[in-house]
C-alpha atoms as a PDB file:
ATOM      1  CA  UNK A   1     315.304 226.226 316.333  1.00  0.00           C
ATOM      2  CA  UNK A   2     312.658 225.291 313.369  1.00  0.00           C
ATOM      3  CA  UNK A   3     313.689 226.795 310.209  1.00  0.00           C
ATOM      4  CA  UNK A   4     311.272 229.767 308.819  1.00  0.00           C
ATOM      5  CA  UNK A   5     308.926 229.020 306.617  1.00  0.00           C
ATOM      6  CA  UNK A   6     309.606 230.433 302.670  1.00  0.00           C
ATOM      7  CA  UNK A   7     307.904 233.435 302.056  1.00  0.00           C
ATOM      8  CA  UNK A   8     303.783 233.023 300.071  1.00  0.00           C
ATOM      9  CA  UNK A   9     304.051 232.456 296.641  1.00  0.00           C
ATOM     10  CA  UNK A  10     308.342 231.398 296.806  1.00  0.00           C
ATOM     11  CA  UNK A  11     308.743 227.934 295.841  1.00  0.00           C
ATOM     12  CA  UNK A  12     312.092 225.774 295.607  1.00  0.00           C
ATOM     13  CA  UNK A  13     312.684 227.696 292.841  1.00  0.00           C
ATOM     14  CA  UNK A  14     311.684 231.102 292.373  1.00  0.00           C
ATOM     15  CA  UNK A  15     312.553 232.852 288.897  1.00  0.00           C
ATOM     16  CA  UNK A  16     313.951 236.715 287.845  1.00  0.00           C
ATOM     17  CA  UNK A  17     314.704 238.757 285.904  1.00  0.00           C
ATOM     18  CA  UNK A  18     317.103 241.769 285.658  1.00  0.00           C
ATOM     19  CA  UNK A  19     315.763 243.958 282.744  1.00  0.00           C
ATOM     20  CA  UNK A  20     316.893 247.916 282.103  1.00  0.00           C
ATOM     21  CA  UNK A  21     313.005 248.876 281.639  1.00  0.00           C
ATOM     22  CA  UNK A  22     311.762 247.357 285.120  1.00  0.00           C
ATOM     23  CA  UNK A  23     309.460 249.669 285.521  1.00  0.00           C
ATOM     24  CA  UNK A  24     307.841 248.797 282.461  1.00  0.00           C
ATOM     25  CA  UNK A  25     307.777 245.493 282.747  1.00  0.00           C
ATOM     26  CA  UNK A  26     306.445 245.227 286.165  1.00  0.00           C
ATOM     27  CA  UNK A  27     303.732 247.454 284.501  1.00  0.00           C
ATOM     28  CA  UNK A  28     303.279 245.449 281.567  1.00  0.00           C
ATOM     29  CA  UNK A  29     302.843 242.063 284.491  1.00  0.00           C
ATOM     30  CA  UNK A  30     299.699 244.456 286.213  1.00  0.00           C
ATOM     31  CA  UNK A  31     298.173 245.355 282.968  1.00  0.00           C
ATOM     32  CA  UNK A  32     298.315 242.151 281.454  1.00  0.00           C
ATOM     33  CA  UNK A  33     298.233 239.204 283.898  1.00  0.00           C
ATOM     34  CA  UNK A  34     296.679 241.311 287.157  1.00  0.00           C
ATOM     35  CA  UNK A  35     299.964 240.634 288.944  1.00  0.00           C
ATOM     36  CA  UNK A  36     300.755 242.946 292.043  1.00  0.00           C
ATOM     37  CA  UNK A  37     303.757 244.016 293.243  1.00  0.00           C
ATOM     38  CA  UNK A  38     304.461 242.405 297.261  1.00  0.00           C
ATOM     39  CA  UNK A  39     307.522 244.319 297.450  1.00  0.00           C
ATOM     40  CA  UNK A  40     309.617 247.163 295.684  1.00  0.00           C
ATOM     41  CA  UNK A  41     312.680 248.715 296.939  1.00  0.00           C
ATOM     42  CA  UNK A  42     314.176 252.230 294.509  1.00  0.00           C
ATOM     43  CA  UNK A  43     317.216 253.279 294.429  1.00  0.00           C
ATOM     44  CA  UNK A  44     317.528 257.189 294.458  1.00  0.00           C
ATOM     45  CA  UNK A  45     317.897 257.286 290.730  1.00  0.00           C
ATOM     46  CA  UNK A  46     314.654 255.771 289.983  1.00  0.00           C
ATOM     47  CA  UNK A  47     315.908 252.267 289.355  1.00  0.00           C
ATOM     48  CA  UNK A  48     314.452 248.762 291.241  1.00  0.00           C
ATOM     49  CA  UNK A  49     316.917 247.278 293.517  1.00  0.00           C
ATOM     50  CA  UNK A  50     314.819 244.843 294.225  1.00  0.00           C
ATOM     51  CA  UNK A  51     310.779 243.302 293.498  1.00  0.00           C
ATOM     52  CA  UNK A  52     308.967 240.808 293.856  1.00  0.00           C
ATOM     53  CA  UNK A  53     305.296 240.941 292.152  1.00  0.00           C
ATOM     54  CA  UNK A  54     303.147 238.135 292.527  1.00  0.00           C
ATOM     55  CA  UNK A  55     301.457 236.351 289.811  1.00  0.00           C
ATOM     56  CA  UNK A  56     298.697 233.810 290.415  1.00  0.00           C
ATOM     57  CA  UNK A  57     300.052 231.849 293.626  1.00  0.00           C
ATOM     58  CA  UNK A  58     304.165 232.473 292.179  1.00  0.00           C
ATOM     59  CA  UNK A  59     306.293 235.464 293.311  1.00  0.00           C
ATOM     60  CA  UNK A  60     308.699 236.670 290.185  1.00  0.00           C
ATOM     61  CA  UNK A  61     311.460 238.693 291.400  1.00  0.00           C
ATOM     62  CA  UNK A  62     312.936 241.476 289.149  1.00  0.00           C
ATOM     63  CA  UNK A  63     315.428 244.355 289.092  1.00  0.00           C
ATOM     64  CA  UNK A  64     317.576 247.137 287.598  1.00  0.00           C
ATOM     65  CA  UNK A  65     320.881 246.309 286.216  1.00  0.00           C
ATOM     66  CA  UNK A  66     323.445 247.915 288.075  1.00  0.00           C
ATOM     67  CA  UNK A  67     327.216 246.715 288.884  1.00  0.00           C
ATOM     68  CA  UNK A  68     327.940 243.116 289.294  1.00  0.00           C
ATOM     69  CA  UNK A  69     324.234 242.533 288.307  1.00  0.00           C
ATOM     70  CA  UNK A  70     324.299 242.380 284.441  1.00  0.00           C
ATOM     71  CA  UNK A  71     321.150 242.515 282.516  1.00  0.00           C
ATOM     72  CA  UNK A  72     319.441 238.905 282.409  1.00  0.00           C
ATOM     73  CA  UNK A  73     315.951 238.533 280.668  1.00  0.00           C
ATOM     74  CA  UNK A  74     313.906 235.235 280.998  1.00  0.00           C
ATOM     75  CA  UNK A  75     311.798 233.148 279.475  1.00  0.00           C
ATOM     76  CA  UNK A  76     308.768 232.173 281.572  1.00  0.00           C
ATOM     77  CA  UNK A  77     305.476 230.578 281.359  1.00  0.00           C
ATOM     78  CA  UNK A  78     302.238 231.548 283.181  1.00  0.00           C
ATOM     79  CA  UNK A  79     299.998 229.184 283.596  1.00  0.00           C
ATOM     80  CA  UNK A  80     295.555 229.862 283.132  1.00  0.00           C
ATOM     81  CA  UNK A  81     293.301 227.873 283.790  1.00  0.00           C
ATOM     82  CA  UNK A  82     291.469 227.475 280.113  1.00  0.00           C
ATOM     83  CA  UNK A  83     292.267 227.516 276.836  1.00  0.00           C
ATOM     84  CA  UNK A  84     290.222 230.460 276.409  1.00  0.00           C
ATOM     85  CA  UNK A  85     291.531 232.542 279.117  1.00  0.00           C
ATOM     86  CA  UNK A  86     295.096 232.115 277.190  1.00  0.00           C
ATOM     87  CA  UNK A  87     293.563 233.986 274.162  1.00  0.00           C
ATOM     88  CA  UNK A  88     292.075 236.569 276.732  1.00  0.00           C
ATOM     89  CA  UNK A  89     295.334 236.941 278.034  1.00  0.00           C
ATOM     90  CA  UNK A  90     297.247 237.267 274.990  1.00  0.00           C
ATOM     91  CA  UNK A  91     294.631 239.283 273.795  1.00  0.00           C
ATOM     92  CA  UNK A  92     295.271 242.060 277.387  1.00  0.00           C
ATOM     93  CA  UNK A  93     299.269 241.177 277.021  1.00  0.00           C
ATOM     94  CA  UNK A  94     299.449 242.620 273.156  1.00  0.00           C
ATOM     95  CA  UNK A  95     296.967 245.894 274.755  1.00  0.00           C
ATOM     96  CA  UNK A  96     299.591 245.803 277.505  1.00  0.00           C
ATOM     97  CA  UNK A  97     302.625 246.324 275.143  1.00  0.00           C
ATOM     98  CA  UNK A  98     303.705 243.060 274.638  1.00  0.00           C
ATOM     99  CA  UNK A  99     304.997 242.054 271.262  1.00  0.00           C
ATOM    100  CA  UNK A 100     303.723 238.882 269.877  1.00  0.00           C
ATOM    101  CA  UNK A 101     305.997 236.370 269.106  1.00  0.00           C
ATOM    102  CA  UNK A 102     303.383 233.498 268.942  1.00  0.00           C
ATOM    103  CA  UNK A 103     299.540 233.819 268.310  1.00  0.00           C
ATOM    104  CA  UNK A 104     297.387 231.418 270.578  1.00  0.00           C
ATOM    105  CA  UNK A 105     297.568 227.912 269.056  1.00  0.00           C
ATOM    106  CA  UNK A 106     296.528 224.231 270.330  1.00  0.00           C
ATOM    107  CA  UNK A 107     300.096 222.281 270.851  1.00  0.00           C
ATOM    108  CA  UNK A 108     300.282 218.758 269.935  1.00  0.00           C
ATOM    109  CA  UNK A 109     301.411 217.923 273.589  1.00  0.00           C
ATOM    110  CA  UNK A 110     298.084 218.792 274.943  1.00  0.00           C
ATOM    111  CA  UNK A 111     298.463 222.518 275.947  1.00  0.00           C
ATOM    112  CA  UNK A 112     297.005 225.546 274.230  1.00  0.00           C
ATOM    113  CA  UNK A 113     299.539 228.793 274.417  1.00  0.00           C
ATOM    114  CA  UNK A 114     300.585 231.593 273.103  1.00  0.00           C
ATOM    115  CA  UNK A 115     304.105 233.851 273.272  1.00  0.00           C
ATOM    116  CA  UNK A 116     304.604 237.599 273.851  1.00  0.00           C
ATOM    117  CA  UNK A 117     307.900 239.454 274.935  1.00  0.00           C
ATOM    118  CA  UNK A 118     307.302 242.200 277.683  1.00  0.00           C
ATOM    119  CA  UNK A 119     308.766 246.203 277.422  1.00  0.00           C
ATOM    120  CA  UNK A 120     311.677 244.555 279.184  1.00  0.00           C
ATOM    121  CA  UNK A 121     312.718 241.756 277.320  1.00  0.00           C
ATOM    122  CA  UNK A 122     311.547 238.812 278.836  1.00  0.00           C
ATOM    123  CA  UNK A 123     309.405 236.111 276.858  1.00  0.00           C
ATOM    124  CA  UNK A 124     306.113 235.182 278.661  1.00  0.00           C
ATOM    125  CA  UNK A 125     304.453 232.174 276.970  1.00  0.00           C
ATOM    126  CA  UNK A 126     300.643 231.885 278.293  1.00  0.00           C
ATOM    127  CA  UNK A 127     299.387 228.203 278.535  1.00  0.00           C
ATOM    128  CA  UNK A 128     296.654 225.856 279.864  1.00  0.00           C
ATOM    129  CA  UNK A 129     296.535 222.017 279.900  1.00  0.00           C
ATOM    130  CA  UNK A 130     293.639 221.282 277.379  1.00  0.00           C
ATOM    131  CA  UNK A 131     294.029 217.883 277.341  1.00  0.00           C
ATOM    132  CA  UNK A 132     295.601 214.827 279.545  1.00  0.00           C
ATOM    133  CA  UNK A 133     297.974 212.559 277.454  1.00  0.00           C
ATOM    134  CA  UNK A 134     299.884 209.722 278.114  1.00  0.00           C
ATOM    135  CA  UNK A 135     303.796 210.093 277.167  1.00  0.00           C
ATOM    136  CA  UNK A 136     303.175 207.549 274.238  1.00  0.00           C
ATOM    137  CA  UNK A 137     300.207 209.462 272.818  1.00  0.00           C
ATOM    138  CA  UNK A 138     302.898 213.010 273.090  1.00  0.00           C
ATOM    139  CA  UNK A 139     305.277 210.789 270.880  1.00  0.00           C
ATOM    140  CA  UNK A 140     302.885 209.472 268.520  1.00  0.00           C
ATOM    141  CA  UNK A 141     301.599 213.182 267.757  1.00  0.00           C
ATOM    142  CA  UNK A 142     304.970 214.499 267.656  1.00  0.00           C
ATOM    143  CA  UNK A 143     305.854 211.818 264.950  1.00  0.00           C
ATOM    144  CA  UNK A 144     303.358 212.543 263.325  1.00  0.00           C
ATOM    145  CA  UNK A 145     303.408 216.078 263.080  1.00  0.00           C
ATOM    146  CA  UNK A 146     307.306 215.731 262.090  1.00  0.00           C
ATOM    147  CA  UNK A 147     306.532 213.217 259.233  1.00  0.00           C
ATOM    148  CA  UNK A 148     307.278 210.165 260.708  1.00  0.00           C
ATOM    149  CA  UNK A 149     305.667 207.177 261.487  1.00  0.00           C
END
């Protein structure tokens, strides 16, 4: 028998997160980034046993703490497509509730990003490849920014 096929938007790695203010941050992922939830399972209380909410073409899978599943917050980085649509995004994240923890900035290595934490811990740093550099020219710009030659 052929094995099944992974699930749209599950890659060889998927990522999660297991955050007491869920809710929130599955919230805070809609508001800010346009994700939607694919699937969300509550336990009787209220709390997420399980989600998955996609974002762009990646599924991020989340839940409530509860026994043998202790609280576990990430740090994860959503790709745009522009350097402008990071600031847009940073700008809806910090509307959303985020807390900044980086304003938008160009990065020596090419990228321009920008870092907010979510209601429910997890660190979300927004980026876009501005330019294309070669490993040498990364080094030579990182030298440089440190000081050295």
């Amino acid at each position: 028998m052929a094995p099944l096929s992974r699930p749209e938007g599950h890659h060889s790695i998927t990522p999660a997160f297991i955050v007491p203010e869920t809710n929130a941050a599955i919230a805070f992922l809609e508001n800010a980034f346009g994700a939607r939830v694919v699937e969300k399972y509550e336990a009787p209380d209220g709390s997420i046993m399980h989600a998955e909410v996609m974002l762009g073409d990646s599924v991020v899978m989340c839940g409530s703490p509860m026994p043998g599943w202790d609280p576990m917050p990430a740090a994860l980085s959503y790709y745009v497509d522009d350097g402008d649509a990071v600031d847009a995004a940073y700008a809806r994240a910090i509307e959303a509730g985020g807390t900044s923890e980086r304003e938008p900035e160009t990065q020596f290595y090419g990228y321009r990003s920008a870092t907010v934490r979510c209601p429910g811990g997890n660190r979300w740093t927004i980026c876009a490849r501005i330019e294309e550099l070669s490993p040498e020219e990364m080094q030579r710009r990182m030298n440089e920014m440190m000081g050295g030659s």
